[in-house]
PDB file of N, CA and C in Angstrom:
ATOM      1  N   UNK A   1      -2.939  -8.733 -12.486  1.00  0.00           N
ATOM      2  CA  UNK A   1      -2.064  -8.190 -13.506  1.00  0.00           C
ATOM      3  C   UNK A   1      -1.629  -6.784 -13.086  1.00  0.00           C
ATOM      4  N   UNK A   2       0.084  -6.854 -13.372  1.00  0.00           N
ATOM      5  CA  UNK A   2       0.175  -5.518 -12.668  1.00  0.00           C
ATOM      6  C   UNK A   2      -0.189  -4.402 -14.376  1.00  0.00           C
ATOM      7  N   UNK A   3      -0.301  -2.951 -13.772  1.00  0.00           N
ATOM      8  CA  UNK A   3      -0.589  -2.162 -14.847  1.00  0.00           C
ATOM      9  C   UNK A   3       0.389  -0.754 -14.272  1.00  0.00           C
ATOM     10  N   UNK A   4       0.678  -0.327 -15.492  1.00  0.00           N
ATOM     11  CA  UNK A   4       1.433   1.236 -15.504  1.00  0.00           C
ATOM     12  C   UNK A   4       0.756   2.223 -16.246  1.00  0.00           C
ATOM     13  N   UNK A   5       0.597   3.656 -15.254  1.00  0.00           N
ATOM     14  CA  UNK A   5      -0.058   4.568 -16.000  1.00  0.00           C
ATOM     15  C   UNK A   5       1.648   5.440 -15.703  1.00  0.00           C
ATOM     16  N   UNK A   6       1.387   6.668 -17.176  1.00  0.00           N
ATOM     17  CA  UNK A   6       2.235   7.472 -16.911  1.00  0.00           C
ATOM     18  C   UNK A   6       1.520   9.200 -17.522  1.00  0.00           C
ATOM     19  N   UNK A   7       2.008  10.175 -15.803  1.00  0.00           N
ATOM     20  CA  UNK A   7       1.205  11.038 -16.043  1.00  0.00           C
ATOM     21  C   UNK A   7       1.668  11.904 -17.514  1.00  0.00           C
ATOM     22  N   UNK A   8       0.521  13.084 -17.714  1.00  0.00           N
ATOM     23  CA  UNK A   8       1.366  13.484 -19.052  1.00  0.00           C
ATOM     24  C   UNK A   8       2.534  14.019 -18.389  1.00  0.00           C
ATOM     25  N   UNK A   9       2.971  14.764 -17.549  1.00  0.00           N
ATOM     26  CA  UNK A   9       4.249  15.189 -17.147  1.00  0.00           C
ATOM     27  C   UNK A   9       5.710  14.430 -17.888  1.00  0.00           C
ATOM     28  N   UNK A  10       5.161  13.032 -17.684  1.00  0.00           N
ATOM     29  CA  UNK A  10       6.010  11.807 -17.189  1.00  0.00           C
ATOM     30  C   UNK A  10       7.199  12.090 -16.203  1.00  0.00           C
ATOM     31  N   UNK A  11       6.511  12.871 -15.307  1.00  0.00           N
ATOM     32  CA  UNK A  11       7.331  13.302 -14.112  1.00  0.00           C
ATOM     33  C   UNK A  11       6.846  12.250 -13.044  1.00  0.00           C
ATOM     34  N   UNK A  12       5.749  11.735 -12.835  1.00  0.00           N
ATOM     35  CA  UNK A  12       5.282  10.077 -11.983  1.00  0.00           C
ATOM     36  C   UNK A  12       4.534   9.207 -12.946  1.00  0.00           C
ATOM     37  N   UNK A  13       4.967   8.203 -12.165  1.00  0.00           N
ATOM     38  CA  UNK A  13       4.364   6.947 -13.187  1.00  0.00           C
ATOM     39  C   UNK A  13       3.629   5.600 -12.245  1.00  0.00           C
ATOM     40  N   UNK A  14       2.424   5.647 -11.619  1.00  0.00           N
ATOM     41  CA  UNK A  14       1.716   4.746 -11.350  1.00  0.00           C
ATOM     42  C   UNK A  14       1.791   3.559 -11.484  1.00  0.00           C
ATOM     43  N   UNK A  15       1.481   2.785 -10.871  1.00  0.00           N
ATOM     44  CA  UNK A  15       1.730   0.982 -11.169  1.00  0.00           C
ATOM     45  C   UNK A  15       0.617   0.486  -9.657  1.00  0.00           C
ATOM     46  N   UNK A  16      -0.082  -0.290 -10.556  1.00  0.00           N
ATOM     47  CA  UNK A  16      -1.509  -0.391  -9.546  1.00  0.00           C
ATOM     48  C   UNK A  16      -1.066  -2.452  -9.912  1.00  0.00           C
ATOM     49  N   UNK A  17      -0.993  -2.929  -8.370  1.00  0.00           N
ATOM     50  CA  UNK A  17      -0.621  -4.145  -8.638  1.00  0.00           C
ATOM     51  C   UNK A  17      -1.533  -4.996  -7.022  1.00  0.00           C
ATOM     52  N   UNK A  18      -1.646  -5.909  -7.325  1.00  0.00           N
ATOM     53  CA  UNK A  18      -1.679  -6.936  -6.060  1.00  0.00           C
ATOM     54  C   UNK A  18      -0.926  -7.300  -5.275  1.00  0.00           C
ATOM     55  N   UNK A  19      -1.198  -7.740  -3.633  1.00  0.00           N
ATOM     56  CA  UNK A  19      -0.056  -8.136  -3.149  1.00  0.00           C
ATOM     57  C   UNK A  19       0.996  -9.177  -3.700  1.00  0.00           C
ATOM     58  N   UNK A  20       0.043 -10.337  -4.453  1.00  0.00           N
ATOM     59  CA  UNK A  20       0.880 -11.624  -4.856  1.00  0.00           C
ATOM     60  C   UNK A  20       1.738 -10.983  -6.080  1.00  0.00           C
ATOM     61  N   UNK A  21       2.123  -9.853  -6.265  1.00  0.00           N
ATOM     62  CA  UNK A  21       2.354  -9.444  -7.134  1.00  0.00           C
ATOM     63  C   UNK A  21       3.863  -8.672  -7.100  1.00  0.00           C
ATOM     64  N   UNK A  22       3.622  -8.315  -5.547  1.00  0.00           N
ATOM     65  CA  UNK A  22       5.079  -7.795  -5.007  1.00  0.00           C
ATOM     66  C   UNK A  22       6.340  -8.689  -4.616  1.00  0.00           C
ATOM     67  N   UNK A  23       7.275  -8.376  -5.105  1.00  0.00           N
ATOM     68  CA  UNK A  23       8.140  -8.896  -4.785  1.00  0.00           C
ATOM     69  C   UNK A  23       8.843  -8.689  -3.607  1.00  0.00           C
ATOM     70  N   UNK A  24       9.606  -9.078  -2.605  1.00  0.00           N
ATOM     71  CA  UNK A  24      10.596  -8.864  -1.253  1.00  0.00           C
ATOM     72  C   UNK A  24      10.859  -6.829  -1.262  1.00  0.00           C
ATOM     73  N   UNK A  25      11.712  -6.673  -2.486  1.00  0.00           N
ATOM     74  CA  UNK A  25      12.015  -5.506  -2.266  1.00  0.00           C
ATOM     75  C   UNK A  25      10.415  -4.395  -2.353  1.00  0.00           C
ATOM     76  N   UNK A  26       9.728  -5.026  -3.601  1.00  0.00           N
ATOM     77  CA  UNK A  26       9.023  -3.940  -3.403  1.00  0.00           C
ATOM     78  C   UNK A  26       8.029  -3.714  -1.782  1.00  0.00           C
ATOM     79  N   UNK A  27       7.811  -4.567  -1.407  1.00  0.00           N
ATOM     80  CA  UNK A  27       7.358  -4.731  -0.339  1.00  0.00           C
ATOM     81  C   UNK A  27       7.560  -4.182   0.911  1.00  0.00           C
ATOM     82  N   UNK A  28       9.616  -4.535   0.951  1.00  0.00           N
ATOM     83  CA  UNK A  28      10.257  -3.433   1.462  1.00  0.00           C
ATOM     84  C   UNK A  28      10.006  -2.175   1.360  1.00  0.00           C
ATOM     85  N   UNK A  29       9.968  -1.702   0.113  1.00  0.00           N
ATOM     86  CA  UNK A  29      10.026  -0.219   0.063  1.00  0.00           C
ATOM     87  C   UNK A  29       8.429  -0.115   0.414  1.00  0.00           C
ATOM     88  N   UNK A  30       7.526  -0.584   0.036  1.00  0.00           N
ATOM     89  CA  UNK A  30       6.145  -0.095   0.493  1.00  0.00           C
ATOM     90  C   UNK A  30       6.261   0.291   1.668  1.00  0.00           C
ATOM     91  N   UNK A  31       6.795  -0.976   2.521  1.00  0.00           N
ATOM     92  CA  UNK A  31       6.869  -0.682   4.065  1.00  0.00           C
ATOM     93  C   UNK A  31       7.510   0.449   4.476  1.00  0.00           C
ATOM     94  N   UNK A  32       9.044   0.718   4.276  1.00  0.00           N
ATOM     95  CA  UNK A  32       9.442   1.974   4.507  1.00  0.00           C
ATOM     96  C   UNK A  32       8.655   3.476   4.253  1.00  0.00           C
ATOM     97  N   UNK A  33       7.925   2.977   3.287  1.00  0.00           N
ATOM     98  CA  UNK A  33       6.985   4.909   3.252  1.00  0.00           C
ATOM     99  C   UNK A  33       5.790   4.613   4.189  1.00  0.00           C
ATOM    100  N   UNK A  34       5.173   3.118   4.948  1.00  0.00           N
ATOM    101  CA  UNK A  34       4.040   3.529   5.690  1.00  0.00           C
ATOM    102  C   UNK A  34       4.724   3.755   6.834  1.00  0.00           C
ATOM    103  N   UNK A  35       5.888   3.112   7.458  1.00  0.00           N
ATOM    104  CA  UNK A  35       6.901   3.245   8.492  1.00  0.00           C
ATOM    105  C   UNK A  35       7.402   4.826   8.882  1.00  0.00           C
ATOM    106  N   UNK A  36       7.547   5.278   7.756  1.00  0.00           N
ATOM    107  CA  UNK A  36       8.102   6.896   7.713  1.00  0.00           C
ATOM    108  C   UNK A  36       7.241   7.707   7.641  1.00  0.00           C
ATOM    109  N   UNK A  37       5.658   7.374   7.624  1.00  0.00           N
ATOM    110  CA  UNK A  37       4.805   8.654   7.412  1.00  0.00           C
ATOM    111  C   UNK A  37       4.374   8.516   8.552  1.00  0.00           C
ATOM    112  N   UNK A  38       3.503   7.507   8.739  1.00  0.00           N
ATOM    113  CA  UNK A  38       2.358   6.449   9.726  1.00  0.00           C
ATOM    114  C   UNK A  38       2.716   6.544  11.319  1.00  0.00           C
ATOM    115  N   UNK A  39       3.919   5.485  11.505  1.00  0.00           N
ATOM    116  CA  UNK A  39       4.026   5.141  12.658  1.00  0.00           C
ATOM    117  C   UNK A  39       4.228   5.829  14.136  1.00  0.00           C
ATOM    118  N   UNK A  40       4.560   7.648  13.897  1.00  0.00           N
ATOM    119  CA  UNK A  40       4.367   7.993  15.193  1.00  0.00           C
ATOM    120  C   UNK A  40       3.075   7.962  15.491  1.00  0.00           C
ATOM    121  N   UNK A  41       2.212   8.500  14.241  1.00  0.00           N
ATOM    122  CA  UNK A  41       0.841   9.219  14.565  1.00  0.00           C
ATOM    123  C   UNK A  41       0.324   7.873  14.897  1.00  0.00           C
ATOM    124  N   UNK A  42       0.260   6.649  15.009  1.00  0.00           N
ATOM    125  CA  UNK A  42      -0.077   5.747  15.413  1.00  0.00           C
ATOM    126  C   UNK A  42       0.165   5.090  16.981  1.00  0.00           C
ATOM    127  N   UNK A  43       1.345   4.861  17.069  1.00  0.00           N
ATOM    128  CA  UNK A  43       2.185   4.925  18.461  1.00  0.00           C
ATOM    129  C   UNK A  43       1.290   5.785  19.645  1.00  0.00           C
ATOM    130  N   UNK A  44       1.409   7.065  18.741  1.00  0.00           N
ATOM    131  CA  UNK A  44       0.273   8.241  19.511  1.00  0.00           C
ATOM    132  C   UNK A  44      -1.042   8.074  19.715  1.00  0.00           C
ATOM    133  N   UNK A  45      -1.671   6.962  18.743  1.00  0.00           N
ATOM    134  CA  UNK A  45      -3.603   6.778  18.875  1.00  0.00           C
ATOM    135  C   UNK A  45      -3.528   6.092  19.638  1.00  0.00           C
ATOM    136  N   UNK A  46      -4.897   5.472  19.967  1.00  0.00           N
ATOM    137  CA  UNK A  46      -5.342   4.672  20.434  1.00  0.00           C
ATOM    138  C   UNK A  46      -5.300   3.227  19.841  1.00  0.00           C
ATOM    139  N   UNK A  47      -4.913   3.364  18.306  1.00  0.00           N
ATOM    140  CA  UNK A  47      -4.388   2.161  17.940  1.00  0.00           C
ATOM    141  C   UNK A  47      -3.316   1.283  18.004  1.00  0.00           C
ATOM    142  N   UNK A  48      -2.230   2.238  18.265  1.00  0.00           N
ATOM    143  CA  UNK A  48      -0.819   1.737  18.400  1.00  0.00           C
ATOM    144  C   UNK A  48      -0.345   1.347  17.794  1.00  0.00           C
ATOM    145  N   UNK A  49       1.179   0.902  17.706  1.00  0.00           N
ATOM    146  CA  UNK A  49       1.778   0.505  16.612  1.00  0.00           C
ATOM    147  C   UNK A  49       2.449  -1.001  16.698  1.00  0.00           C
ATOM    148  N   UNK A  50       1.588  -1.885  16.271  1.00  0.00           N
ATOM    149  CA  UNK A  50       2.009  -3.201  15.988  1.00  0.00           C
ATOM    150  C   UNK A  50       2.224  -3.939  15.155  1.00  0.00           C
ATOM    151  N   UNK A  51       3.590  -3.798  14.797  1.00  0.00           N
ATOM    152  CA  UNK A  51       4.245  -4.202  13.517  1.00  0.00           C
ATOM    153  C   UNK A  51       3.690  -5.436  12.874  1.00  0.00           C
ATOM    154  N   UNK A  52       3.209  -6.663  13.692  1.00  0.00           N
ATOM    155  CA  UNK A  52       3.039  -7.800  13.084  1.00  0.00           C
ATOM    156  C   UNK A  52       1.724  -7.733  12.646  1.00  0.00           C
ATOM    157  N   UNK A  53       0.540  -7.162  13.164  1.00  0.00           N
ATOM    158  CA  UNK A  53      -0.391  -6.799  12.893  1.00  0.00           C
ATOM    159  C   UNK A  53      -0.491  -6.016  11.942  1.00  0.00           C
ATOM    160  N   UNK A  54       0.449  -4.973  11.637  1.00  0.00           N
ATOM    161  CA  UNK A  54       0.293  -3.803  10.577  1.00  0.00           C
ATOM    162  C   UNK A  54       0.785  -4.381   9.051  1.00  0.00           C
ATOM    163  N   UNK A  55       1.513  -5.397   9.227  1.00  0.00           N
ATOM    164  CA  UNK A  55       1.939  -5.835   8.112  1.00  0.00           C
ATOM    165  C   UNK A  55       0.666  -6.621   7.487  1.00  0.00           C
ATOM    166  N   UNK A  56       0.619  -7.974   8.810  1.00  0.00           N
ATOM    167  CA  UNK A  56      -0.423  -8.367   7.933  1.00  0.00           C
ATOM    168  C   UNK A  56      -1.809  -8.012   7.435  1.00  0.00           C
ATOM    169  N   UNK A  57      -1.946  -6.557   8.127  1.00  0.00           N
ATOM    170  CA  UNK A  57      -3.000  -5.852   7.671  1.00  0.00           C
ATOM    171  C   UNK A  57      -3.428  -5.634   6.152  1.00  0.00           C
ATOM    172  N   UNK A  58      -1.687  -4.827   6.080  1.00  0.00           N
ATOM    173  CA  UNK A  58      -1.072  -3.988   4.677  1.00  0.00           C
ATOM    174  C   UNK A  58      -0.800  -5.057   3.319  1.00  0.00           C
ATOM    175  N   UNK A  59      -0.134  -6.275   3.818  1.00  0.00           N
ATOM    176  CA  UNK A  59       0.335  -6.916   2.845  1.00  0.00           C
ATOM    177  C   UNK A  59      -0.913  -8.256   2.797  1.00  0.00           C
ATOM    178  N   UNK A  60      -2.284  -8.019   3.136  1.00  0.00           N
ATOM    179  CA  UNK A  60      -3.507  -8.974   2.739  1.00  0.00           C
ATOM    180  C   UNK A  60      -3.381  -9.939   1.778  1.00  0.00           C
ATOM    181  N   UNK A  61      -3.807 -10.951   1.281  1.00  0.00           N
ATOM    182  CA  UNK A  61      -3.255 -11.547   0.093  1.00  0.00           C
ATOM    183  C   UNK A  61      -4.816 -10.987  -0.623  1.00  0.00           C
ATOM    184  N   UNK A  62      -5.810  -9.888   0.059  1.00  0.00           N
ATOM    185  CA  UNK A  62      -7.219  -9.284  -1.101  1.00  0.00           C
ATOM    186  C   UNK A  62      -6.497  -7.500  -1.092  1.00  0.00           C
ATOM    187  N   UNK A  63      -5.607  -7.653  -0.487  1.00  0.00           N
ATOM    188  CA  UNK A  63      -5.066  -6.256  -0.543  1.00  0.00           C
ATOM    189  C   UNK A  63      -4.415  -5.779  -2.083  1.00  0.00           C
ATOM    190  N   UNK A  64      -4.646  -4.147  -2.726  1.00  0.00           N
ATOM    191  CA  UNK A  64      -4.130  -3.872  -3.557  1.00  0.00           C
ATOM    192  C   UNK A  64      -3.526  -2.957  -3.766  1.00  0.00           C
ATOM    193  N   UNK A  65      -2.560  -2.267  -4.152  1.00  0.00           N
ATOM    194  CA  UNK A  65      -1.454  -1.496  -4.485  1.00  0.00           C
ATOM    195  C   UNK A  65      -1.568   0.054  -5.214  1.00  0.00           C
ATOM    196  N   UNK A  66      -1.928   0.560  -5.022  1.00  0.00           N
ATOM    197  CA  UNK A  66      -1.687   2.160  -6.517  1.00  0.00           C
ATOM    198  C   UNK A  66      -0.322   2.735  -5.689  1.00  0.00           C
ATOM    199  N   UNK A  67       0.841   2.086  -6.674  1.00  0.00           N
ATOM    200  CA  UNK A  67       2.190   3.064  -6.241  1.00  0.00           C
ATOM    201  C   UNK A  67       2.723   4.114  -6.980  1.00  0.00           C
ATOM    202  N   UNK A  68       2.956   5.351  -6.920  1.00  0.00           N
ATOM    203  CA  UNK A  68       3.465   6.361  -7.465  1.00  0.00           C
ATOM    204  C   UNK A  68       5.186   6.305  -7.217  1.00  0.00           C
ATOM    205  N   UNK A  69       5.736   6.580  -8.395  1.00  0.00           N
ATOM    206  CA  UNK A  69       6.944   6.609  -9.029  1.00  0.00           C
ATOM    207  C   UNK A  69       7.593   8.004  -9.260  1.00  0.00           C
ATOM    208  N   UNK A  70       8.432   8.357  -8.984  1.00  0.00           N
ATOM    209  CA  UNK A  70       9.339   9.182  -9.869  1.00  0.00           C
ATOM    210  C   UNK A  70      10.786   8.443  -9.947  1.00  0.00           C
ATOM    211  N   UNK A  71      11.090   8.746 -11.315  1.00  0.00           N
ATOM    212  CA  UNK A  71      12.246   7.730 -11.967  1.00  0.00           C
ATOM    213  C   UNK A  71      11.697   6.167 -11.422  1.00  0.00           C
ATOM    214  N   UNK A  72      12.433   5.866 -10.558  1.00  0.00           N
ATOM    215  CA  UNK A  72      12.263   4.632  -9.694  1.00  0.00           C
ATOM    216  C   UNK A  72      12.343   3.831  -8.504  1.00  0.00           C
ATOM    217  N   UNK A  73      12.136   5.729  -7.960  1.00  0.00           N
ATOM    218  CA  UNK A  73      12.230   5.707  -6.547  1.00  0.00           C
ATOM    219  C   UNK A  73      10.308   5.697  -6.272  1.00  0.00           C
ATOM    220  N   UNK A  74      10.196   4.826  -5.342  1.00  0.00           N
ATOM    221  CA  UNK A  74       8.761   4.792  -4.642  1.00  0.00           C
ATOM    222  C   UNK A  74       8.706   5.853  -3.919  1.00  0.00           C
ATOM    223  N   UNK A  75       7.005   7.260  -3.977  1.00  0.00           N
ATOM    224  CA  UNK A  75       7.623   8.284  -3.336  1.00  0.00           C
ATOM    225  C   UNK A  75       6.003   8.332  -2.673  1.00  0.00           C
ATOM    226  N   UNK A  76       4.955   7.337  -3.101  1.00  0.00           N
ATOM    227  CA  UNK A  76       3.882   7.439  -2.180  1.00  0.00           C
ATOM    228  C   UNK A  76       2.423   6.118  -2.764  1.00  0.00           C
ATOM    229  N   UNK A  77       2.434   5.623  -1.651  1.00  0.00           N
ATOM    230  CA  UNK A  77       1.219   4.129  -2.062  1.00  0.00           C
ATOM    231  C   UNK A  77      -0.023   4.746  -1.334  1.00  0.00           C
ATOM    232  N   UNK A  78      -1.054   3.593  -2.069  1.00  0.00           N
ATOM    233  CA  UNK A  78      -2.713   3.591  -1.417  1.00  0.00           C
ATOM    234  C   UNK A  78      -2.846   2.265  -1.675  1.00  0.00           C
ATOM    235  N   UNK A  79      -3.053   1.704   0.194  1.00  0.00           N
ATOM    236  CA  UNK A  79      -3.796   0.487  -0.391  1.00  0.00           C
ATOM    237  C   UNK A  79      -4.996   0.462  -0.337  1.00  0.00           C
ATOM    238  N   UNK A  80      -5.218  -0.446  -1.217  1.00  0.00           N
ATOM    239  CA  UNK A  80      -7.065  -0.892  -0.608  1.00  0.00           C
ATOM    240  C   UNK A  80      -7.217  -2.339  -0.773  1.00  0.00           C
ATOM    241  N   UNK A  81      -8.698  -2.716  -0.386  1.00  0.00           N
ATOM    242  CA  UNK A  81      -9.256  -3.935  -0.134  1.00  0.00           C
ATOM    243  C   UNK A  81     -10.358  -4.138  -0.553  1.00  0.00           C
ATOM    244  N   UNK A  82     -10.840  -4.705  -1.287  1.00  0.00           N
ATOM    245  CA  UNK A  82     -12.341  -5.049  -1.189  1.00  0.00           C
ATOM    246  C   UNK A  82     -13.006  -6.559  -0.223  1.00  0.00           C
ATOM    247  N   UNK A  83     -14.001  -6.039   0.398  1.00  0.00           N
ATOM    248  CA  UNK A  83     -13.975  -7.304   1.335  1.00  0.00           C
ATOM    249  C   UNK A  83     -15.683  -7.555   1.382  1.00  0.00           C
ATOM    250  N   UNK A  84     -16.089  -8.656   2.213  1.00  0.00           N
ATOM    251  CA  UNK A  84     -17.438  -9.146   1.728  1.00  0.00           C
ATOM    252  C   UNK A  84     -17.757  -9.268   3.340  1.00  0.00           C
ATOM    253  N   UNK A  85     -18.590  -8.509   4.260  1.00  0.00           N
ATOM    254  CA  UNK A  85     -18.531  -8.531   5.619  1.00  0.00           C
ATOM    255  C   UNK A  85     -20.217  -8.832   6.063  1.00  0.00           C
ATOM    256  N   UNK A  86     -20.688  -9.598   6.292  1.00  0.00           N
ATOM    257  CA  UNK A  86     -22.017  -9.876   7.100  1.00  0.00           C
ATOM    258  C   UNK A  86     -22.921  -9.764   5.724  1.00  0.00           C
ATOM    259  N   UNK A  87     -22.514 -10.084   4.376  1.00  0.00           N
ATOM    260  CA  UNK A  87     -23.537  -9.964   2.777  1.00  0.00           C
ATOM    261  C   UNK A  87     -23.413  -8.367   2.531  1.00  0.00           C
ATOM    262  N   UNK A  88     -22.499  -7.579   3.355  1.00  0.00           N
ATOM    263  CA  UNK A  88     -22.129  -6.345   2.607  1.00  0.00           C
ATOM    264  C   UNK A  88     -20.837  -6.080   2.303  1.00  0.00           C
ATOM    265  N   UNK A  89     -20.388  -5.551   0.942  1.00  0.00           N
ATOM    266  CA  UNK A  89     -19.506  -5.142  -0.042  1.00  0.00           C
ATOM    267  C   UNK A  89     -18.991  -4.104   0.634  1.00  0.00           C
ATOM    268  N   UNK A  90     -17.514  -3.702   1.037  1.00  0.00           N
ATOM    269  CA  UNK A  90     -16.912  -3.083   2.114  1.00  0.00           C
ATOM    270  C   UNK A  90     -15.468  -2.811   1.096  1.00  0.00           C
ATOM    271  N   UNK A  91     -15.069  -1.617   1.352  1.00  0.00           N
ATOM    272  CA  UNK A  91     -13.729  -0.728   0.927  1.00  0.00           C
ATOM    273  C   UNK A  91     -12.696  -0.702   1.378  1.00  0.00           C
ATOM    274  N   UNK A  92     -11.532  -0.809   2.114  1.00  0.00           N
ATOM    275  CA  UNK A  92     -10.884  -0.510   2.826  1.00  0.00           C
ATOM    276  C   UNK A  92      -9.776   0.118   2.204  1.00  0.00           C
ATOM    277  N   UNK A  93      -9.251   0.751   2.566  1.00  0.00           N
ATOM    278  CA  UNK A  93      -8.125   1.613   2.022  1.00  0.00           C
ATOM    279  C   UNK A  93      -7.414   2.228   3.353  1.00  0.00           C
TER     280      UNK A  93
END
């Protein structure tokens, strides 16, 4: 279930959702802010930057969403994960 918080400002407005939850565009736009922050400093690690990999990293079907809003422009996400690895309870973000 997606959910909306709005700060008291109501200058941003939160929306904490699941992947099955995004639609094409929003997805799009998720991608464009990890694309525009992320990808040199990556290119640059030792991890590199591999789009097909990074997506299906990002867009998990246990992956989840906290997107920040102003008006209704997307202006910054956190994902995370909860995952179950060798009988231990694991975070990912």
């Amino acid at each position: 279930m997606t959910t909306w918080f709005e700060a008291p400002s109501d200058r941003y407005k939160i929306k904490i959702s699941r992947t099955s939850e995004l639609d094409d565009n929003e997805r799009h736009d998720v991608w464009s802010v990890l694309e525009t922050n992320m990808r040199d400093l990556y290119i640059h690690s030792s991890l590199g930057w591999d789009v097909t990999e990074k997506r299906k990293e990002l867009f998990h079907p246990n992956s989840r969403f906290l997107r920040v809003f102003n008006d209704n422009d997307l202006v910054a996400f956190n994902m995370f994960r909860f995952e179950l690895e060798e009988s231990i309870e694991v975070l990912y973000w």
